[in-house]
C-alpha atoms as a PDB file:
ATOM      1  CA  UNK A   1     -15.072 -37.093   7.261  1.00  0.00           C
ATOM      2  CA  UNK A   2     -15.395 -34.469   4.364  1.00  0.00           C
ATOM      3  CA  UNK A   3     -14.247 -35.361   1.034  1.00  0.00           C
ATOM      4  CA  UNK A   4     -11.963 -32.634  -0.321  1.00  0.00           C
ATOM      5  CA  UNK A   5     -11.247 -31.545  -3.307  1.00  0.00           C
ATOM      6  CA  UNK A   6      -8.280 -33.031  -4.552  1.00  0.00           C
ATOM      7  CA  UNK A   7      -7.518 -31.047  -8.102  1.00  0.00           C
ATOM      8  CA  UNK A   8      -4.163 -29.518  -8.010  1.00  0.00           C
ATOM      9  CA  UNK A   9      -4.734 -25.624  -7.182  1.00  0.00           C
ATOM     10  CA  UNK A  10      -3.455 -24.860 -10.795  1.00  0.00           C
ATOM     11  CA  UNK A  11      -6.449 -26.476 -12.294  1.00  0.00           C
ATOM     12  CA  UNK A  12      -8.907 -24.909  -9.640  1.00  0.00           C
ATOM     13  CA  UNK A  13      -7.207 -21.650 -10.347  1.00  0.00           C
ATOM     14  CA  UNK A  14      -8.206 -21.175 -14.111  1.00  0.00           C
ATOM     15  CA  UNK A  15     -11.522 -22.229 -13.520  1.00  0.00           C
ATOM     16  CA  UNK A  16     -11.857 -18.951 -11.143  1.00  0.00           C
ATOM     17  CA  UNK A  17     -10.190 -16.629 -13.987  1.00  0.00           C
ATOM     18  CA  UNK A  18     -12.489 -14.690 -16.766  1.00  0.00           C
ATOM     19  CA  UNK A  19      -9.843 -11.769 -18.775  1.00  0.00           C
ATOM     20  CA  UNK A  20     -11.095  -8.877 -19.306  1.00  0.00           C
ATOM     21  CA  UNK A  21     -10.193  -7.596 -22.833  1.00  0.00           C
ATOM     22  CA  UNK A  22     -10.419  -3.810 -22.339  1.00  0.00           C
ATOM     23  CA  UNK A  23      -8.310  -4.109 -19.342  1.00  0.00           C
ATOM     24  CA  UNK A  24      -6.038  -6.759 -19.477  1.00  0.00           C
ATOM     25  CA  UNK A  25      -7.202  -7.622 -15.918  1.00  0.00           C
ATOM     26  CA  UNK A  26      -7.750 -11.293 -14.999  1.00  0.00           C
ATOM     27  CA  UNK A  27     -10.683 -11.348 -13.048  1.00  0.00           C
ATOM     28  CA  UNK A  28     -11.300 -14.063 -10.095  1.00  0.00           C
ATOM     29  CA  UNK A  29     -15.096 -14.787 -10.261  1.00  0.00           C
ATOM     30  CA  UNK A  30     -14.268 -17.700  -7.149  1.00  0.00           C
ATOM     31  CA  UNK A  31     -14.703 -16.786  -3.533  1.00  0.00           C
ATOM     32  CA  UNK A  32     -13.676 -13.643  -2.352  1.00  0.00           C
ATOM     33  CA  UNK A  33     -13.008 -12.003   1.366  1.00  0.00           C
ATOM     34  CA  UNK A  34     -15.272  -9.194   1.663  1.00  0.00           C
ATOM     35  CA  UNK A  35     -12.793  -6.689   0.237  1.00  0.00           C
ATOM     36  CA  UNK A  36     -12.996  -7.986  -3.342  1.00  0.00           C
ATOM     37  CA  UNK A  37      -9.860  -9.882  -3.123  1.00  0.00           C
ATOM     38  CA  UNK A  38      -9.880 -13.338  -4.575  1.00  0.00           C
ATOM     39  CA  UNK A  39      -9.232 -16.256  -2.166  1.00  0.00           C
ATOM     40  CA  UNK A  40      -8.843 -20.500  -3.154  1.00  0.00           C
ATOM     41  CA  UNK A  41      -8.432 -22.909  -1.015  1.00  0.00           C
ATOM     42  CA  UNK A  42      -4.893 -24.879  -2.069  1.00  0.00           C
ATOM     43  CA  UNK A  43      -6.640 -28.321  -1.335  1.00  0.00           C
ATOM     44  CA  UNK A  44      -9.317 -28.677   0.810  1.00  0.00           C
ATOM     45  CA  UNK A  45     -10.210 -26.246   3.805  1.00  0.00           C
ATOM     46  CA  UNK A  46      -9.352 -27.086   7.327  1.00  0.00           C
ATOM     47  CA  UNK A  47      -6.813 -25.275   9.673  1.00  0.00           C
ATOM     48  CA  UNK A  48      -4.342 -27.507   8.441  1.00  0.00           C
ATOM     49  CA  UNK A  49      -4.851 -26.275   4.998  1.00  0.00           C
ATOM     50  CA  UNK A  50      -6.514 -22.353   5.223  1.00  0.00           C
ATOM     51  CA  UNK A  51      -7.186 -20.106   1.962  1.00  0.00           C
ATOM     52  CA  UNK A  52      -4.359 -18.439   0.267  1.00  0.00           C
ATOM     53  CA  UNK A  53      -4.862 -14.778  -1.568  1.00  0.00           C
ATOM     54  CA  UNK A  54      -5.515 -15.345  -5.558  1.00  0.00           C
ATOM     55  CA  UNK A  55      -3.414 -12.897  -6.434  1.00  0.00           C
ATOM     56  CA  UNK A  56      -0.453 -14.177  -4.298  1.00  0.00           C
ATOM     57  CA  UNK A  57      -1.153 -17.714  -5.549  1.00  0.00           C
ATOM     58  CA  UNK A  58      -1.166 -16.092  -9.292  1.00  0.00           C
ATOM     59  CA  UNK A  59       2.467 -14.169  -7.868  1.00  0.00           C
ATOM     60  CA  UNK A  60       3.910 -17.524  -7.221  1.00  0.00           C
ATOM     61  CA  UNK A  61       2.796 -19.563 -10.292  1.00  0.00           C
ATOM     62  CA  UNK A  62       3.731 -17.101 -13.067  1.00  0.00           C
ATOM     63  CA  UNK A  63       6.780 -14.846 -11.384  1.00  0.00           C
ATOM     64  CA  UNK A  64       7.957 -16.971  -8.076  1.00  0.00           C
ATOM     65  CA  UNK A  65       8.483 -17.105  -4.338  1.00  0.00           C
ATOM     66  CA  UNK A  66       7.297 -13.430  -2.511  1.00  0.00           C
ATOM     67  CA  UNK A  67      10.216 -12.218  -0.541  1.00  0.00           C
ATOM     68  CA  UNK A  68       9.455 -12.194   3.145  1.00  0.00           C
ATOM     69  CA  UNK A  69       7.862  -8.627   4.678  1.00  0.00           C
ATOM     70  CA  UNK A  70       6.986  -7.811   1.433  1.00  0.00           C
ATOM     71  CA  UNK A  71       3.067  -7.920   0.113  1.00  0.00           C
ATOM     72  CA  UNK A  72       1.561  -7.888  -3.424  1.00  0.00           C
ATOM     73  CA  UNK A  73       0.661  -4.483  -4.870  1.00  0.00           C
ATOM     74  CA  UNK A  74      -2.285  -4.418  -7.786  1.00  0.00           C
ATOM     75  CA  UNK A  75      -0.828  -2.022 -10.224  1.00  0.00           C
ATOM     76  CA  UNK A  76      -3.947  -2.047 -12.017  1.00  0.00           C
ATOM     77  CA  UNK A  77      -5.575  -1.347  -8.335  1.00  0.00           C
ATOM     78  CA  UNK A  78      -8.148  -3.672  -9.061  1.00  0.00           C
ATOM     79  CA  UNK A  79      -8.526  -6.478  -5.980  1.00  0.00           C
ATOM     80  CA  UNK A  80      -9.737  -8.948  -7.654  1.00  0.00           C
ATOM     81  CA  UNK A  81      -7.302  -9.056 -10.748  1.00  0.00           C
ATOM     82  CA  UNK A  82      -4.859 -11.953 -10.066  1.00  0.00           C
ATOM     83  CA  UNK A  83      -3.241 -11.082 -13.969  1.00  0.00           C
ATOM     84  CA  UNK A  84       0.705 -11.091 -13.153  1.00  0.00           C
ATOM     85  CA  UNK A  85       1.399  -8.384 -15.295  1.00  0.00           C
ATOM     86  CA  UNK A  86      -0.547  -6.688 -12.985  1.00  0.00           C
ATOM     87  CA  UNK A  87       1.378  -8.035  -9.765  1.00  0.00           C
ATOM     88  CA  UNK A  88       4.445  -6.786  -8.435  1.00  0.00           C
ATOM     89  CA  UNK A  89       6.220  -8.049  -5.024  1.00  0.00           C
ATOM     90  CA  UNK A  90       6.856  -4.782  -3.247  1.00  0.00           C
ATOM     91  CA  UNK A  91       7.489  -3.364   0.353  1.00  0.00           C
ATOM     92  CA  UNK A  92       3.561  -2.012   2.405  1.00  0.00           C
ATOM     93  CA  UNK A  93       5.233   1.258   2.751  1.00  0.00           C
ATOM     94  CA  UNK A  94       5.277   0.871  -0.880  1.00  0.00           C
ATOM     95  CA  UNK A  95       1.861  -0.391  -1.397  1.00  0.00           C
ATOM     96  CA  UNK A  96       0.277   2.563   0.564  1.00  0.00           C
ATOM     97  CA  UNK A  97       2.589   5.298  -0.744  1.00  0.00           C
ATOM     98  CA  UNK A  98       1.174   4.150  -4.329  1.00  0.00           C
ATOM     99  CA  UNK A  99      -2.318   3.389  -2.665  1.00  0.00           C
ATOM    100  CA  UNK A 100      -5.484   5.353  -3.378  1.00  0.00           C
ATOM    101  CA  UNK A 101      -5.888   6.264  -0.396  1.00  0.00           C
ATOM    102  CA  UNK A 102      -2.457   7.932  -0.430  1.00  0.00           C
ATOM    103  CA  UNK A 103      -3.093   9.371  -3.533  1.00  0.00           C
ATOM    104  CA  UNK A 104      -6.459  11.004  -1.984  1.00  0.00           C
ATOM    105  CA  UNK A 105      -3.951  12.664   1.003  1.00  0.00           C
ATOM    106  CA  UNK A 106      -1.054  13.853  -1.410  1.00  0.00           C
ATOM    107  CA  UNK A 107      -3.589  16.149  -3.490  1.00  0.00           C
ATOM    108  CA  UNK A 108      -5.543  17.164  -0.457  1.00  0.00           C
ATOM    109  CA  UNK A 109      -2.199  18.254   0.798  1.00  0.00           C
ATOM    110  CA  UNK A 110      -1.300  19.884  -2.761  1.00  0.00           C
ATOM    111  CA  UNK A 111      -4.027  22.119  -2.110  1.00  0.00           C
ATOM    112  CA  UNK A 112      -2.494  23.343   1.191  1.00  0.00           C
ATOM    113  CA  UNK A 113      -1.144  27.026   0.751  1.00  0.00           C
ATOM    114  CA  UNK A 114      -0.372  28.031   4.092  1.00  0.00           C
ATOM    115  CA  UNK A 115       1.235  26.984   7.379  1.00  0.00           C
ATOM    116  CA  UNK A 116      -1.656  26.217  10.729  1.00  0.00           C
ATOM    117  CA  UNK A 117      -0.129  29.758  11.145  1.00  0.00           C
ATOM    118  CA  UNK A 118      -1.247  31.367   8.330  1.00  0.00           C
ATOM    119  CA  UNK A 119       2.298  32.007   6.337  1.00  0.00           C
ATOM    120  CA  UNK A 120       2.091  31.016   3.009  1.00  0.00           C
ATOM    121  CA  UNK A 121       4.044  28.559   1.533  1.00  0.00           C
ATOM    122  CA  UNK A 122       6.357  30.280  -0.820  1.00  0.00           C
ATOM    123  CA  UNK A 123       9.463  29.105  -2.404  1.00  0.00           C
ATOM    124  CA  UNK A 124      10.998  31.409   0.294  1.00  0.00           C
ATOM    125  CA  UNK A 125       9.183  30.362   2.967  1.00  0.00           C
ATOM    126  CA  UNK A 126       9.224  26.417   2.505  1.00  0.00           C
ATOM    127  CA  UNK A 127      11.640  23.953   3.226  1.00  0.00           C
ATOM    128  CA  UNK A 128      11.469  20.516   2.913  1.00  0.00           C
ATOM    129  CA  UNK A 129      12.620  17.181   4.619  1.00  0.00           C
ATOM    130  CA  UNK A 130      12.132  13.349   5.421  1.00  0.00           C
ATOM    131  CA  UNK A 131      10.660  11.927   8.195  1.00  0.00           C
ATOM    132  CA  UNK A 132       9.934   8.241   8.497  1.00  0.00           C
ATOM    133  CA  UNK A 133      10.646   8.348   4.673  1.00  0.00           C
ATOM    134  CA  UNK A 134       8.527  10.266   3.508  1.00  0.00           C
ATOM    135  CA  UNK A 135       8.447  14.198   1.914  1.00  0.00           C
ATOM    136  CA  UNK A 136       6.806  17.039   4.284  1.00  0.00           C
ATOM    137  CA  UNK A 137       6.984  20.473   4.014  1.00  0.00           C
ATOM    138  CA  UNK A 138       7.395  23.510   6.662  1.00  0.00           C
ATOM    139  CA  UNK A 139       6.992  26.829   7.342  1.00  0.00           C
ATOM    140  CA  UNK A 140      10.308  28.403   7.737  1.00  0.00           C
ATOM    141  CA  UNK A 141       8.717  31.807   9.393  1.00  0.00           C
ATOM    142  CA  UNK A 142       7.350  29.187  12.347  1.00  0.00           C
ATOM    143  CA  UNK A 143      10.646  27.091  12.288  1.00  0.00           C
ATOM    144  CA  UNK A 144      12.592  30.312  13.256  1.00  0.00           C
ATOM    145  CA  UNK A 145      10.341  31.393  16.259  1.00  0.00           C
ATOM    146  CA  UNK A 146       9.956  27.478  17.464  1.00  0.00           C
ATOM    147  CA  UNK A 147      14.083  27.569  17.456  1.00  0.00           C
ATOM    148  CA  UNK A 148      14.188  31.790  18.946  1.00  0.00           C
ATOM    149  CA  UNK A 149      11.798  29.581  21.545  1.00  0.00           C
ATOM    150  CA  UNK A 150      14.039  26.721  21.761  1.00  0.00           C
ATOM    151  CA  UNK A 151      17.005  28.482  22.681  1.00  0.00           C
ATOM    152  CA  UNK A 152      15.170  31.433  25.205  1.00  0.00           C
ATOM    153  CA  UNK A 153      14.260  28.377  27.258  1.00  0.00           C
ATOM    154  CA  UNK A 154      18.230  26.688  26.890  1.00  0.00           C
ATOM    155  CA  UNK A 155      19.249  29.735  28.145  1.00  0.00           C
ATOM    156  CA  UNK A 156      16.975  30.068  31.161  1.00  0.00           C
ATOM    157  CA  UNK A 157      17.583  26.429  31.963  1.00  0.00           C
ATOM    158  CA  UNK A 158      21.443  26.781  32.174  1.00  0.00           C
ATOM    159  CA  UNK A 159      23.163  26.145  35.782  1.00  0.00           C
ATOM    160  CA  UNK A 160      26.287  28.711  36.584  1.00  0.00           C
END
């Protein structure tokens, strides 16, 4: 039978953390899953007893319970910073809208000027909505002919 290590998580926990004065990120310099994020095991490993995320670990000591559906978002966007200043509880649709991935497709789209048309997007020729909460723009030239379309083939398809 393995012996486990049986110092409380807190303990274990500071011995993974080095600060990092320019940043003010706590860095984990334990185990890690292949994405940089910091992972401990809360008191020996078995499936029992699996590996929790650092930085949710460092959530729940310093700032409390995480509300269900929601995940931990690195405002830092550092992976391996469990600092809780740097921690904040918030929805995924959150996390990826303030993601850098997300930021990477927002100025990609910035540089869009026209429609898969060809109109330009002018102040005239924009309008903008939700869908699935989040902002998109369109093409109000190609909105007109898609309804003109719309309502050719409502009229064909009407029964006297």
């Amino acid at each position: 039978m393995a012996n486990y290590n049986r110092t409380p998580v807190e303990v274990r926990f500071w011995e993974q953390v080095s600060p990092e004065p320019n940043s003010g990120c706590w860095l984990w310099t334990g185990a890690e899953n292949g994405q940089g994020y910091g992972v401990i095991g809360p008191g020996g490993c078995s499936r029992k007893n699996p590996h929790v995320m650092a930085h949710r670990l460092s959530h729940e000591m310093f700032k409390g319970a995480i509300p269900d559906g929601y995940v931990v978002d690195h405002l830092c966007r550092n992976p391996s910073c469990v600092n809780p200043d740097h921690l904040e509880a918030v929805t995924e649709k959150v996390n990826i809208n303030r993601g850098i991935s997300a930021e990477r497709i927002r100025a990609k789209f910035a540089f869009v000027t026209h429609c898969k048309n060809g109109h330009e997007y002018t102040e005239d020729n924009t309008y903008r909505y939700t869908a699935n909460g989040y902002q998109h723009r369109g093409c109000r030239i190609c909105r007109a002919a898609a309804d003109r379309r719309r309502k050719q083939k409502e009229k064909q398809n009407v029964v006297c």
